[in-house]
PDB file of N, CA and C in Angstrom:
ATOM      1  N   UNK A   1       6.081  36.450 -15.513  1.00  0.00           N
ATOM      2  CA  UNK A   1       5.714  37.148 -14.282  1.00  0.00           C
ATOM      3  C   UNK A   1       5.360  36.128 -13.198  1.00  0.00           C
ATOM      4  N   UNK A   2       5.591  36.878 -11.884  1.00  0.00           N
ATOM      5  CA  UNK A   2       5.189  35.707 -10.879  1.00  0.00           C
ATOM      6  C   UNK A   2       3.725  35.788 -10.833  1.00  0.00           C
ATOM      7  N   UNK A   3       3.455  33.993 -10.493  1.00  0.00           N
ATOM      8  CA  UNK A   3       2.077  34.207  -9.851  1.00  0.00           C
ATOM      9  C   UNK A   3       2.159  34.075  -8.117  1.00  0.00           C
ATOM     10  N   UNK A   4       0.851  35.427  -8.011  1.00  0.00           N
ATOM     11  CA  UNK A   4       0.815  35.074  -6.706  1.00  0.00           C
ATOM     12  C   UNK A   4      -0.117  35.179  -6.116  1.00  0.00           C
ATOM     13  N   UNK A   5      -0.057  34.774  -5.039  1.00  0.00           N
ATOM     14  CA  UNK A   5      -1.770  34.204  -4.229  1.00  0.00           C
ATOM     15  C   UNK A   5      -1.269  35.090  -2.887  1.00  0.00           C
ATOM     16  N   UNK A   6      -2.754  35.921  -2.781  1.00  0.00           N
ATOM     17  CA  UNK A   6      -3.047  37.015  -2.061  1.00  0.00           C
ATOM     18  C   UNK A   6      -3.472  36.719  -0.588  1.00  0.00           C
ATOM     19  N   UNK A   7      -3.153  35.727   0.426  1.00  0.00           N
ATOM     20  CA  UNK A   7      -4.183  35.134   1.316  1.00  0.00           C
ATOM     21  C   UNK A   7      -4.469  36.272   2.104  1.00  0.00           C
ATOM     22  N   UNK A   8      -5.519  35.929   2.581  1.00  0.00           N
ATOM     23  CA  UNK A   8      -6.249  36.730   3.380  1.00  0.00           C
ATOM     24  C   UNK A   8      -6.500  38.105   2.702  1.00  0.00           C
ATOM     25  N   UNK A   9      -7.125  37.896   1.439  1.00  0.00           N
ATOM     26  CA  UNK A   9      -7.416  39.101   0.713  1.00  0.00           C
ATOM     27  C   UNK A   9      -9.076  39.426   1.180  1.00  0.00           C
ATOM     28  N   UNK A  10      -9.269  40.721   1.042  1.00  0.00           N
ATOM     29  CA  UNK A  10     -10.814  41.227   1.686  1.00  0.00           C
ATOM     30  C   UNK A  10     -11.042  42.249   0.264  1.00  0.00           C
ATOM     31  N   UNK A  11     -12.206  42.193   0.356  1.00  0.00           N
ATOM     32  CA  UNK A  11     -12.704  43.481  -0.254  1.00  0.00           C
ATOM     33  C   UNK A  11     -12.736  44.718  -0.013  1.00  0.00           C
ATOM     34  N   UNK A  12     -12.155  44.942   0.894  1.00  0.00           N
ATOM     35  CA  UNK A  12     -12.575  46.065   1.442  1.00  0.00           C
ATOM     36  C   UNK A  12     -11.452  47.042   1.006  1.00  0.00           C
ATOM     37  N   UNK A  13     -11.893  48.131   0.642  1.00  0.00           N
ATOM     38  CA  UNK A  13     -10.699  48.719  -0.388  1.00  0.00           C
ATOM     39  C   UNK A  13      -9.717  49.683   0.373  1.00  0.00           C
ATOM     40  N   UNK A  14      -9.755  49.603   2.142  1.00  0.00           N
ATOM     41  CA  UNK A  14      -9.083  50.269   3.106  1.00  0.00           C
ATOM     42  C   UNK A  14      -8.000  48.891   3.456  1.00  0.00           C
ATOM     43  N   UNK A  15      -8.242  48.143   3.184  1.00  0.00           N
ATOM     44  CA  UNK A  15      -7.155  47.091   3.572  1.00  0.00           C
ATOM     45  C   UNK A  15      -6.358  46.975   2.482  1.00  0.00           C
ATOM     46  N   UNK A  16      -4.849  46.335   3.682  1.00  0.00           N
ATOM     47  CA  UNK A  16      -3.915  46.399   2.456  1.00  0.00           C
ATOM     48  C   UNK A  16      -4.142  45.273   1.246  1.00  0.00           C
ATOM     49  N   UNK A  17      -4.288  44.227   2.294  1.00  0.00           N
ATOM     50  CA  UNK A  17      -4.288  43.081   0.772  1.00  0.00           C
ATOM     51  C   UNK A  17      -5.370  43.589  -0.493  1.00  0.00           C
ATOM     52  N   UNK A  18      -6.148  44.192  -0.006  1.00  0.00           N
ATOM     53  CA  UNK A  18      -6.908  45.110  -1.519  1.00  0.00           C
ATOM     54  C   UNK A  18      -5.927  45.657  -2.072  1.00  0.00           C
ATOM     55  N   UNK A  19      -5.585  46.634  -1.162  1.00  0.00           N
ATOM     56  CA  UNK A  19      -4.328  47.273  -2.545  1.00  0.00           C
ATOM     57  C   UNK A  19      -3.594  46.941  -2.843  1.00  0.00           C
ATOM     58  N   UNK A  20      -2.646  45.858  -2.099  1.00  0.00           N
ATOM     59  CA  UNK A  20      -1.818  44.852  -2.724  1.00  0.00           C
ATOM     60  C   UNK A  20      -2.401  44.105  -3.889  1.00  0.00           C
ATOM     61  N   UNK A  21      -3.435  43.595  -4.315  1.00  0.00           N
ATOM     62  CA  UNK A  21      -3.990  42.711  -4.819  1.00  0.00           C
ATOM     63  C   UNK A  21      -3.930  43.887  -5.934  1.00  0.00           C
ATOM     64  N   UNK A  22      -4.405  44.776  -6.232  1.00  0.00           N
ATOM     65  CA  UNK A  22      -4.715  45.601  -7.150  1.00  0.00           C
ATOM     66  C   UNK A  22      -3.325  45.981  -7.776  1.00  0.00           C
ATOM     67  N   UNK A  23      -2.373  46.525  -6.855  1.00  0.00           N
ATOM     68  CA  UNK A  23      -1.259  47.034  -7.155  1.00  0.00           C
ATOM     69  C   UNK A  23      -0.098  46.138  -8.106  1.00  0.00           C
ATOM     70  N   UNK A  24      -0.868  45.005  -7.815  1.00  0.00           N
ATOM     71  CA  UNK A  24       0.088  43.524  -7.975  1.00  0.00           C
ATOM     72  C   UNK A  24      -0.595  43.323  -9.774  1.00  0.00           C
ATOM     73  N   UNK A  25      -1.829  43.526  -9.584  1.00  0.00           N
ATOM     74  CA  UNK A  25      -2.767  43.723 -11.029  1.00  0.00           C
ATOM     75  C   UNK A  25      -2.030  44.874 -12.401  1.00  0.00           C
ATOM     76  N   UNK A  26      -1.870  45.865 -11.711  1.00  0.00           N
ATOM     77  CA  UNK A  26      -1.380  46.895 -12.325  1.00  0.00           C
ATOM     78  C   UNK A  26       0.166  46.533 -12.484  1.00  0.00           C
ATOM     79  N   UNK A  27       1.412  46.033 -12.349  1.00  0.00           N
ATOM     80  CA  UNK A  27       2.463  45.965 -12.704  1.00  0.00           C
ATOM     81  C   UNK A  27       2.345  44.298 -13.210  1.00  0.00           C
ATOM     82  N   UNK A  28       0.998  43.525 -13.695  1.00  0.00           N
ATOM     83  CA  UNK A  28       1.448  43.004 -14.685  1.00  0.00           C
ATOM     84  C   UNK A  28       1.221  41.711 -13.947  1.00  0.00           C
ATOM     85  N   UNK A  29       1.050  41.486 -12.430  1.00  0.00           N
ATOM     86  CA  UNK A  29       1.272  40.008 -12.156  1.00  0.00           C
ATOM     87  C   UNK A  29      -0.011  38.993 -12.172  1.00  0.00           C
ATOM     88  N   UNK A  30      -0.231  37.871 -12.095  1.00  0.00           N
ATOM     89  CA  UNK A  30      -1.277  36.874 -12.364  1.00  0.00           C
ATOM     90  C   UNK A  30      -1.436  36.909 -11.091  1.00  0.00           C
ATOM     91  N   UNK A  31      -2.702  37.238 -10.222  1.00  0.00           N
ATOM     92  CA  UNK A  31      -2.552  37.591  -9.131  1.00  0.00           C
ATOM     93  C   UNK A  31      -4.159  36.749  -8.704  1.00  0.00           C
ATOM     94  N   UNK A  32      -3.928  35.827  -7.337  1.00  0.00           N
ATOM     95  CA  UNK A  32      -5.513  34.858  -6.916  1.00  0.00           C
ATOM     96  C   UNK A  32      -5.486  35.346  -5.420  1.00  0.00           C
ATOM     97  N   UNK A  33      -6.765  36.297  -4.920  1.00  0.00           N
ATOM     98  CA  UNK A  33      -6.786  36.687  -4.125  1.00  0.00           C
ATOM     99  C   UNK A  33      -7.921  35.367  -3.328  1.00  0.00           C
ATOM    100  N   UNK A  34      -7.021  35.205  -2.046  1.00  0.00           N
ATOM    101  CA  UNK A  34      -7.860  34.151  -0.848  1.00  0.00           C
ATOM    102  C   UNK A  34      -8.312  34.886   0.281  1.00  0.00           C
ATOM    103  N   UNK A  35      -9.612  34.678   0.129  1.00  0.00           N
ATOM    104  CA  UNK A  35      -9.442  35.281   1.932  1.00  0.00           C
ATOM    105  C   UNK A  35     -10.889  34.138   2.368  1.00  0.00           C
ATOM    106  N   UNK A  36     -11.645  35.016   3.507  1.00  0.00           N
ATOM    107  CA  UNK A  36     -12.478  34.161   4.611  1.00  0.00           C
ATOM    108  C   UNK A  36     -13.966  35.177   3.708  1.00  0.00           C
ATOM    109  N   UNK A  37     -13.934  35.849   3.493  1.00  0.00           N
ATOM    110  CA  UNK A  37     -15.592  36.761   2.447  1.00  0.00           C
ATOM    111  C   UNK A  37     -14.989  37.017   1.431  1.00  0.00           C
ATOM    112  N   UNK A  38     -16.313  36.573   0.727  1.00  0.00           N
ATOM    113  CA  UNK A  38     -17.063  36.781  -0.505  1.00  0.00           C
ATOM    114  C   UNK A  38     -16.613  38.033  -1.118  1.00  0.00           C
ATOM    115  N   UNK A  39     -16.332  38.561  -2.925  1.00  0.00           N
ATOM    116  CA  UNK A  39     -16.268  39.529  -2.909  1.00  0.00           C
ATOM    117  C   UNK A  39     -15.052  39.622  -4.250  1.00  0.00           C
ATOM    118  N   UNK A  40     -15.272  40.821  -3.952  1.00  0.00           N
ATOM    119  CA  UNK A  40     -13.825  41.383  -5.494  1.00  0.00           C
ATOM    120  C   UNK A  40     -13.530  42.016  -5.003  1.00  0.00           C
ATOM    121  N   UNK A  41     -12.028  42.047  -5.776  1.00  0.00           N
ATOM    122  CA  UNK A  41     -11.209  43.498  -5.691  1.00  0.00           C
ATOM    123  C   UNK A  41     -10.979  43.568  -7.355  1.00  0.00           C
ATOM    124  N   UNK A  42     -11.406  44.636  -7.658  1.00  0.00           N
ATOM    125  CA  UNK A  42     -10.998  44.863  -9.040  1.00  0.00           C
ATOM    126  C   UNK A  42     -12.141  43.758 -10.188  1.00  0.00           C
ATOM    127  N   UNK A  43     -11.296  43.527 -11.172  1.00  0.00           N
ATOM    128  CA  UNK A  43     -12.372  42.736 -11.905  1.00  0.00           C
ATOM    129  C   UNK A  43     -12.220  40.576 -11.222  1.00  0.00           C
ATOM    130  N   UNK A  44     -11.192  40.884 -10.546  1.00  0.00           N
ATOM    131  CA  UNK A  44     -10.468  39.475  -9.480  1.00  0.00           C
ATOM    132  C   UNK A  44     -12.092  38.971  -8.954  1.00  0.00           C
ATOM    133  N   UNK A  45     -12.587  37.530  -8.473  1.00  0.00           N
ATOM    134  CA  UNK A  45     -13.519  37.268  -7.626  1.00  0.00           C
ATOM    135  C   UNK A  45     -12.140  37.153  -6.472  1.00  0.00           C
ATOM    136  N   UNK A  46     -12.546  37.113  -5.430  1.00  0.00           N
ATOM    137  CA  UNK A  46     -12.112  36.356  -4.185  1.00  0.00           C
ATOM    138  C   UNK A  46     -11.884  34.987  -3.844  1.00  0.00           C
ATOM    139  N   UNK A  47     -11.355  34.013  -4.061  1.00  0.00           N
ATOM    140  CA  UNK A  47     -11.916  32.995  -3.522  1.00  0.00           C
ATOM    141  C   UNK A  47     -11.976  32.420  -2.333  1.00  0.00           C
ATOM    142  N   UNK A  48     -12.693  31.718  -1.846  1.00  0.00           N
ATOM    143  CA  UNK A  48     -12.925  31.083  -0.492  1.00  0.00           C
ATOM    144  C   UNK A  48     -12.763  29.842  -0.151  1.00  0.00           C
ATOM    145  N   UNK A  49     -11.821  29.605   0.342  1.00  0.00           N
ATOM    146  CA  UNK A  49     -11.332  28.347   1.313  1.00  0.00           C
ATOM    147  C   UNK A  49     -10.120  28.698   0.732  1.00  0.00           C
ATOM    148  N   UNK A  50      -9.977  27.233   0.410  1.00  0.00           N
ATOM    149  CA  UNK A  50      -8.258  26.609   0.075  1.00  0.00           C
ATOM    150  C   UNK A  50      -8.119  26.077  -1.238  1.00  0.00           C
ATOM    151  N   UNK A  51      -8.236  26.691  -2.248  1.00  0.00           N
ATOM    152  CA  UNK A  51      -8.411  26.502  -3.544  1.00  0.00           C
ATOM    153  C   UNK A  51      -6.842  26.235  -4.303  1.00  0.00           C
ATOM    154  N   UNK A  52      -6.562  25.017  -4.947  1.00  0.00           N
ATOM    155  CA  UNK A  52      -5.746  24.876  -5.320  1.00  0.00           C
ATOM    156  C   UNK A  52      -5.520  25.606  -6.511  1.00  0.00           C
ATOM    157  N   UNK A  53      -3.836  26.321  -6.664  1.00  0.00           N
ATOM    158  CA  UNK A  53      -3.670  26.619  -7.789  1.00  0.00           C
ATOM    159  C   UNK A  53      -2.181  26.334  -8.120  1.00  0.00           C
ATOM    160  N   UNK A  54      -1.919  25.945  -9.680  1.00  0.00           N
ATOM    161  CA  UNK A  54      -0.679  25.446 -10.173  1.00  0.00           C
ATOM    162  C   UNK A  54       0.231  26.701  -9.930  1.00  0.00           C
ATOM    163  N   UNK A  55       1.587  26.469  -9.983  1.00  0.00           N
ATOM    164  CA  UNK A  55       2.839  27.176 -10.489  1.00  0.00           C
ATOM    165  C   UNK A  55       2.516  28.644 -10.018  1.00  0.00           C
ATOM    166  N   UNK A  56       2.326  28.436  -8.062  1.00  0.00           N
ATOM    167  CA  UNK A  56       1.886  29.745  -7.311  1.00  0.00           C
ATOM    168  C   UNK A  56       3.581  29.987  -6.701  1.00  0.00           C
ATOM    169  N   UNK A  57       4.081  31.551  -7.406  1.00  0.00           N
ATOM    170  CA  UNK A  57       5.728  31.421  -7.155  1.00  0.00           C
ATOM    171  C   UNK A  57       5.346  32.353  -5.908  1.00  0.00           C
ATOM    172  N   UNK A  58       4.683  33.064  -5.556  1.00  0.00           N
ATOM    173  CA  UNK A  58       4.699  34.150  -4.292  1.00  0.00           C
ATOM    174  C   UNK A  58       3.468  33.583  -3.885  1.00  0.00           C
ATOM    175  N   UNK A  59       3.430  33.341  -1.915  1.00  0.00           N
ATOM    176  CA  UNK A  59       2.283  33.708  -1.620  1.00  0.00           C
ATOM    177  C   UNK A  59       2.646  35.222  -0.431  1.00  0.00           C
ATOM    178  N   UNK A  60       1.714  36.001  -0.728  1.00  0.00           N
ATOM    179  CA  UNK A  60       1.944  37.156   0.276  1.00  0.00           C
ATOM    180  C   UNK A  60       0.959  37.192   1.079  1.00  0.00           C
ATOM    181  N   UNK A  61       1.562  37.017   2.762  1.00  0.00           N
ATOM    182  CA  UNK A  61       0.480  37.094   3.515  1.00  0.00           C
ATOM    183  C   UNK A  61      -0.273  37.787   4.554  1.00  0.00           C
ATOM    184  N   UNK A  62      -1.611  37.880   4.301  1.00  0.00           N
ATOM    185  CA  UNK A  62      -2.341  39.224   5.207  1.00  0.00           C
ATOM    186  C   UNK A  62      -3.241  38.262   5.948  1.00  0.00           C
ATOM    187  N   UNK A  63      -2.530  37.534   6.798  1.00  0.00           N
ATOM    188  CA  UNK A  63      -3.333  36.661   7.878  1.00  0.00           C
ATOM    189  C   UNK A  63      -2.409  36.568   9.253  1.00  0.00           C
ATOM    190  N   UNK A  64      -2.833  37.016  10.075  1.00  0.00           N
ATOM    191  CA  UNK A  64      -1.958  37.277  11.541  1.00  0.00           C
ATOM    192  C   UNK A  64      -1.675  35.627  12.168  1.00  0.00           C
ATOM    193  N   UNK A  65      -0.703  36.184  12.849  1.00  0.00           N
ATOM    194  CA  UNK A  65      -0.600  34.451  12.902  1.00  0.00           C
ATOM    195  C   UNK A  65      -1.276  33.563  13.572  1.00  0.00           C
ATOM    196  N   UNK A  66      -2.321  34.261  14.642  1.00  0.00           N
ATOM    197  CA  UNK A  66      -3.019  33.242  15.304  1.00  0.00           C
ATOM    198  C   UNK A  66      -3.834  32.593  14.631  1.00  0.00           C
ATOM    199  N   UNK A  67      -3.814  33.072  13.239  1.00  0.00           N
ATOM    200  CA  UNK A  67      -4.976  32.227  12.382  1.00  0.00           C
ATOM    201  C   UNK A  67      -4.044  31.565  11.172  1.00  0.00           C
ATOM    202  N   UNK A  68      -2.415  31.899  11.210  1.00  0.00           N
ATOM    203  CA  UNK A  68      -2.325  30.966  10.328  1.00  0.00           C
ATOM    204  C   UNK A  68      -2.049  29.370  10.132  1.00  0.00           C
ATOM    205  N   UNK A  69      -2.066  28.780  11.573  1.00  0.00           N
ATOM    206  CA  UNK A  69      -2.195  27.514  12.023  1.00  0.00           C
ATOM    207  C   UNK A  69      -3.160  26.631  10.715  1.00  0.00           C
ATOM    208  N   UNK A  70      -4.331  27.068  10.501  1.00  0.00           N
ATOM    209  CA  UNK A  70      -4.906  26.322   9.579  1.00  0.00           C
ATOM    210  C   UNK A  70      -4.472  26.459   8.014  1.00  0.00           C
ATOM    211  N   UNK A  71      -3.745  27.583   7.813  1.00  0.00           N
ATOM    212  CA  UNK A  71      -3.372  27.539   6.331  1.00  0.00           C
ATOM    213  C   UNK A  71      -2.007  26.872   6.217  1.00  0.00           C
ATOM    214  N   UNK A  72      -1.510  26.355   7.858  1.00  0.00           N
ATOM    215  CA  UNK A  72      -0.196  26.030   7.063  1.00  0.00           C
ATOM    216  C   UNK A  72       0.283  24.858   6.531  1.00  0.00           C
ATOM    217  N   UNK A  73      -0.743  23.912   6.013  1.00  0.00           N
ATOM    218  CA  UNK A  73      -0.687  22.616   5.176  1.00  0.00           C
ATOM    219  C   UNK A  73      -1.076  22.676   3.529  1.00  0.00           C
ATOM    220  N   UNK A  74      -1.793  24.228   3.615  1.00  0.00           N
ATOM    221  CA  UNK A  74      -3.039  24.734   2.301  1.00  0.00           C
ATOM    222  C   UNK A  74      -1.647  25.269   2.017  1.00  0.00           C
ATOM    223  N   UNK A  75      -0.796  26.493   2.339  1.00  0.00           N
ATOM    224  CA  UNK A  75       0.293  27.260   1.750  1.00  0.00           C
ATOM    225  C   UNK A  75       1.364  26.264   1.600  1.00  0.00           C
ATOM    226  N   UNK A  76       1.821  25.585   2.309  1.00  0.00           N
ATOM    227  CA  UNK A  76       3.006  24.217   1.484  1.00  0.00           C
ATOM    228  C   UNK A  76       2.340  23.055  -0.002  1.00  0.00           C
ATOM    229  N   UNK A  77       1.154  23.012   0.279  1.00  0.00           N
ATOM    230  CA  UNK A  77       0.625  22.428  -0.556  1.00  0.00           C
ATOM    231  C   UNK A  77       0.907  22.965  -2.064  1.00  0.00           C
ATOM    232  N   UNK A  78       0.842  24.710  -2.208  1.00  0.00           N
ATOM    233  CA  UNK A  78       1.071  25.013  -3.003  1.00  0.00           C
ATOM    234  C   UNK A  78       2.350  25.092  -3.473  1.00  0.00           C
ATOM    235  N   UNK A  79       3.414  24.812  -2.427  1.00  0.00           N
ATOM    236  CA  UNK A  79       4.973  24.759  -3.301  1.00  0.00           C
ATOM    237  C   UNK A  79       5.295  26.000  -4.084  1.00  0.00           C
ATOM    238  N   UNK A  80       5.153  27.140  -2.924  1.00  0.00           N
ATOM    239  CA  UNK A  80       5.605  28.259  -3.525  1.00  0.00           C
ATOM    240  C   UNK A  80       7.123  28.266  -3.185  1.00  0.00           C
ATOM    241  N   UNK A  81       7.600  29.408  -4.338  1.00  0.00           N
ATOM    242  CA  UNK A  81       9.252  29.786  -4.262  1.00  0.00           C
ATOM    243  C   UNK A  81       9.311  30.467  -3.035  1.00  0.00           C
ATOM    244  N   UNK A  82       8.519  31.482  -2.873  1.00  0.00           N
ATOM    245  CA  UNK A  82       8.877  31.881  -1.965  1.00  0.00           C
ATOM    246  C   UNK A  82       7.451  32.840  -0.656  1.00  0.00           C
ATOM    247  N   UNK A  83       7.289  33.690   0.539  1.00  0.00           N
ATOM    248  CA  UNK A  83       6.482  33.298   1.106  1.00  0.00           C
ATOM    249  C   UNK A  83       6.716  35.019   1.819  1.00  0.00           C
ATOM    250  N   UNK A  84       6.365  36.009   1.736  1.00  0.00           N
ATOM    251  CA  UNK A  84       6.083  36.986   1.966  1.00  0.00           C
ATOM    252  C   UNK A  84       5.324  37.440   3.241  1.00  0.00           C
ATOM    253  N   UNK A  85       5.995  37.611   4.073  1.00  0.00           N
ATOM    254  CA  UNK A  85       4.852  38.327   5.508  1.00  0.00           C
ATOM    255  C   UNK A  85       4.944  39.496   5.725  1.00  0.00           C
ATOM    256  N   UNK A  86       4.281  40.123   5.548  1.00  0.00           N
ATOM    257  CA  UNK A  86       3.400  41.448   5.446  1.00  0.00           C
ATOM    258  C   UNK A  86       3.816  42.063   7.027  1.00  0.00           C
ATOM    259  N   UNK A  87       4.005  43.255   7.688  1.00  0.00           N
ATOM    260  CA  UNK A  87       3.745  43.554   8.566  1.00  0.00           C
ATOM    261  C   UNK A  87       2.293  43.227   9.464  1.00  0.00           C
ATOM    262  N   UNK A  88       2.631  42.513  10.496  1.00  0.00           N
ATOM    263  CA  UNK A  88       1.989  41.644  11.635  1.00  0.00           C
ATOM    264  C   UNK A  88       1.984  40.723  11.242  1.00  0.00           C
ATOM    265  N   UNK A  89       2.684  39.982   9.943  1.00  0.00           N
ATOM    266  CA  UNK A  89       2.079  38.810  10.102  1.00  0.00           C
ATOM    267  C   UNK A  89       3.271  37.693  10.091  1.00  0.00           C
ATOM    268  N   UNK A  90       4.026  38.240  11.248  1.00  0.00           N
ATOM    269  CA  UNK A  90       5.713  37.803  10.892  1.00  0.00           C
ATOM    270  C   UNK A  90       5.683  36.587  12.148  1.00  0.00           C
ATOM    271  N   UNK A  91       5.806  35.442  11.670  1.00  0.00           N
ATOM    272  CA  UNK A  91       5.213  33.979  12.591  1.00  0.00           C
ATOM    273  C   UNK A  91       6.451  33.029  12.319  1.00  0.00           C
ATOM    274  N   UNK A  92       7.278  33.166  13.340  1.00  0.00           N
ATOM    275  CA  UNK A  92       8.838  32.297  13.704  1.00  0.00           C
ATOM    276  C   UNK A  92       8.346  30.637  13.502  1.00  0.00           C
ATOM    277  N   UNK A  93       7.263  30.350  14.052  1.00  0.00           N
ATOM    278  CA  UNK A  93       7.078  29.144  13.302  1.00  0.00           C
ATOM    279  C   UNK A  93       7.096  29.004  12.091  1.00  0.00           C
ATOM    280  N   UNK A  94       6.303  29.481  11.231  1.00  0.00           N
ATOM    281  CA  UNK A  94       5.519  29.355   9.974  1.00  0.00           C
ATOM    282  C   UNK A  94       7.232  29.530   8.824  1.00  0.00           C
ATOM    283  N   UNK A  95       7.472  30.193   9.213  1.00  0.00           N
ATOM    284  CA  UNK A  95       8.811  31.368   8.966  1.00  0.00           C
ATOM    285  C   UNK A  95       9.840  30.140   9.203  1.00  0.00           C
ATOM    286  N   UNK A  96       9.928  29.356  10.131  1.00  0.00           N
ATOM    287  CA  UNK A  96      11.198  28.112   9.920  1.00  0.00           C
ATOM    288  C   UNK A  96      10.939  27.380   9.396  1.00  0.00           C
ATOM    289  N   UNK A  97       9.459  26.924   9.060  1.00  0.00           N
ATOM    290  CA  UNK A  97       9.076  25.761   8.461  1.00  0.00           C
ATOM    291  C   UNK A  97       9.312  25.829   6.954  1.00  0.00           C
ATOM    292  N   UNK A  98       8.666  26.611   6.620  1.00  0.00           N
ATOM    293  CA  UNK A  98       8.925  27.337   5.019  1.00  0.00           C
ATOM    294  C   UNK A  98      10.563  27.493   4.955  1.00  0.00           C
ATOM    295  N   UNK A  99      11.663  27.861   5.514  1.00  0.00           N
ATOM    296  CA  UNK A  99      12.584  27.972   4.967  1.00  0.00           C
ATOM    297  C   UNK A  99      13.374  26.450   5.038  1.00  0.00           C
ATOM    298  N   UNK A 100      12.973  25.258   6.150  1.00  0.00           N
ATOM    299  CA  UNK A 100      13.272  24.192   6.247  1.00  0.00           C
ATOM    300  C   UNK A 100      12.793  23.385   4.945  1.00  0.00           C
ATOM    301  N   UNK A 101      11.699  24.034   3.816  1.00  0.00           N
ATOM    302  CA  UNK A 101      11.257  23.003   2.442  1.00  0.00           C
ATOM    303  C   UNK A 101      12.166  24.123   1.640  1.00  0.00           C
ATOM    304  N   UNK A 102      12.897  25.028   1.863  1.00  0.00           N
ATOM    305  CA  UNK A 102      13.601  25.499   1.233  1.00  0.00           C
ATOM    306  C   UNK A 102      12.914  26.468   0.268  1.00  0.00           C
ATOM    307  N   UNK A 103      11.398  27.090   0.919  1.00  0.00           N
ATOM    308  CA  UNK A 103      11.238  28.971   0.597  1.00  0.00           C
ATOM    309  C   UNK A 103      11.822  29.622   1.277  1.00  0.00           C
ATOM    310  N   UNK A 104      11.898  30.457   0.328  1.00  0.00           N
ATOM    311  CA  UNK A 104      12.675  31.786   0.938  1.00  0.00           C
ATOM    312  C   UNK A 104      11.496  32.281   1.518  1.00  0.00           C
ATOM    313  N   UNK A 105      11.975  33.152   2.167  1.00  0.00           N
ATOM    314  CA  UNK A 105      10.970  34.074   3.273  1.00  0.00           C
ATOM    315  C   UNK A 105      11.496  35.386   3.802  1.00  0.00           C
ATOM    316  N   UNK A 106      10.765  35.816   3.325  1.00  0.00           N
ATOM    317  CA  UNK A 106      10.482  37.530   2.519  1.00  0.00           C
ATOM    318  C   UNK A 106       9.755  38.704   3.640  1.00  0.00           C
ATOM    319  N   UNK A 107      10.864  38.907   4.970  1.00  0.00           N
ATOM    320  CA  UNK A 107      10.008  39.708   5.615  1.00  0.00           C
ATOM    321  C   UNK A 107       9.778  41.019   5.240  1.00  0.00           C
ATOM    322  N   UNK A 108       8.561  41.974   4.287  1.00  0.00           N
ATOM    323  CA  UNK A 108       8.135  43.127   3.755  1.00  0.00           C
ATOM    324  C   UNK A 108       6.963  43.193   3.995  1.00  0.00           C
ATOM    325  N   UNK A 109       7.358  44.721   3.058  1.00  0.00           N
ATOM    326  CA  UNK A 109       5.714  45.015   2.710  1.00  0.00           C
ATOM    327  C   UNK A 109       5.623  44.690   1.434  1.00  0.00           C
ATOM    328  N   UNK A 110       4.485  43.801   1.007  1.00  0.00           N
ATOM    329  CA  UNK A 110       4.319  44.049  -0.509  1.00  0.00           C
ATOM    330  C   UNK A 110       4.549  45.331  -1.445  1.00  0.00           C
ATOM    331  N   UNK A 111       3.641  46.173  -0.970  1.00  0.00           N
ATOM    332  CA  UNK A 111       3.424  47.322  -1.623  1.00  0.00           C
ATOM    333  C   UNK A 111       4.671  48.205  -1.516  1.00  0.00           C
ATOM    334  N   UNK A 112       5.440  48.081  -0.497  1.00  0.00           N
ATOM    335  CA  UNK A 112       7.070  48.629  -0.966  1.00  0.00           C
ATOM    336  C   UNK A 112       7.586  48.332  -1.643  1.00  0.00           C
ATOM    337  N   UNK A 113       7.429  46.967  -1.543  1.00  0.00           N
ATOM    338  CA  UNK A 113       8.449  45.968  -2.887  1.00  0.00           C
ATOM    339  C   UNK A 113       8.128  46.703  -3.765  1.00  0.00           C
ATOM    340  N   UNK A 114       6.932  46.863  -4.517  1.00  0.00           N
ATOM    341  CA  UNK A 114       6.435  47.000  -5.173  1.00  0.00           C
ATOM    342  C   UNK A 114       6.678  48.626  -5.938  1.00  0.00           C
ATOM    343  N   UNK A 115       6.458  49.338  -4.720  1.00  0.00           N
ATOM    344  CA  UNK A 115       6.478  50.638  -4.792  1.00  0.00           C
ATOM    345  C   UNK A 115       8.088  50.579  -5.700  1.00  0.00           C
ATOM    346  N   UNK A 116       9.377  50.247  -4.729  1.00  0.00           N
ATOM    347  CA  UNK A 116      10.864  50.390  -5.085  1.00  0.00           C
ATOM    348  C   UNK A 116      11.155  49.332  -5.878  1.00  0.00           C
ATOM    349  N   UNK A 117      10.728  48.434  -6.928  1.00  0.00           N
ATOM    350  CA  UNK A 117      10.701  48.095  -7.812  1.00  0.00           C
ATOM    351  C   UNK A 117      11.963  46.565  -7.701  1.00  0.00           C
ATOM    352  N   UNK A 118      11.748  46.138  -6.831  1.00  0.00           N
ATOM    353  CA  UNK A 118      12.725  44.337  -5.690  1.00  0.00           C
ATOM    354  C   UNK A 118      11.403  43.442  -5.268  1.00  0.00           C
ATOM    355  N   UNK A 119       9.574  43.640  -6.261  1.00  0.00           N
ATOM    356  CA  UNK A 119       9.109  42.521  -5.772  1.00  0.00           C
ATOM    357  C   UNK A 119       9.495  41.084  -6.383  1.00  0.00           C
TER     358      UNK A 119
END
């Protein structure tokens, strides 16, 4: 199964990356939720900052782009396959750079993927 790292995951169980994070739990995937607070989703902690993790094949992201300027040395670092932007968070920079190290880049919704069974 893929692993994948949740950025900009919240606790808050009205946001999507919660239910992404959860939904991603339930069909089985190894799933590290990042965001900016403290907190769980599910039996998951959250973690905070820029926490390295090995053999991260998806990151899916719930961070708009004016803020993803600072993650974008933390998300190459990890050498994911590939790089998921979520509705709003679709960033023509971020988006050429990643396909220039040769991720793919995945404009969805998680939870569709998910839902129609192509995550």
């Amino acid at each position: 199964m893929k692993k994948t790292l949740v950025l900009g995951a919240s606790p808050n169980p009205e946001r999507y990356s919660n239910k992404a994070t959860l939904r991603l739990l339930e069909a089985g995937y190894e799933v590290f939720p990042v965001g900016i607070q403290a907190g769980r989703i599910g039996e998951l902690d959250i973690a905070i900052g820029m926490p390295f993790y090995e053999d991260i094949d998806t990151i899916t992201l719930y961070v708009g782009p004016a803020n993803q300027a600072v993650y974008e040395s933390y998300i190459f670092s990890l050498k994911p396959q590939r790089i998921i932007f979520n509705p709003g968070t679709e960033n023509p920079h971020l988006m050429m750079a990643a396909e220039e190290k040769g991720i793919e880049v995945v404009v969805g919704c998680t939870l569709v993927m998910l839902s129609v069974g192509n995550y």
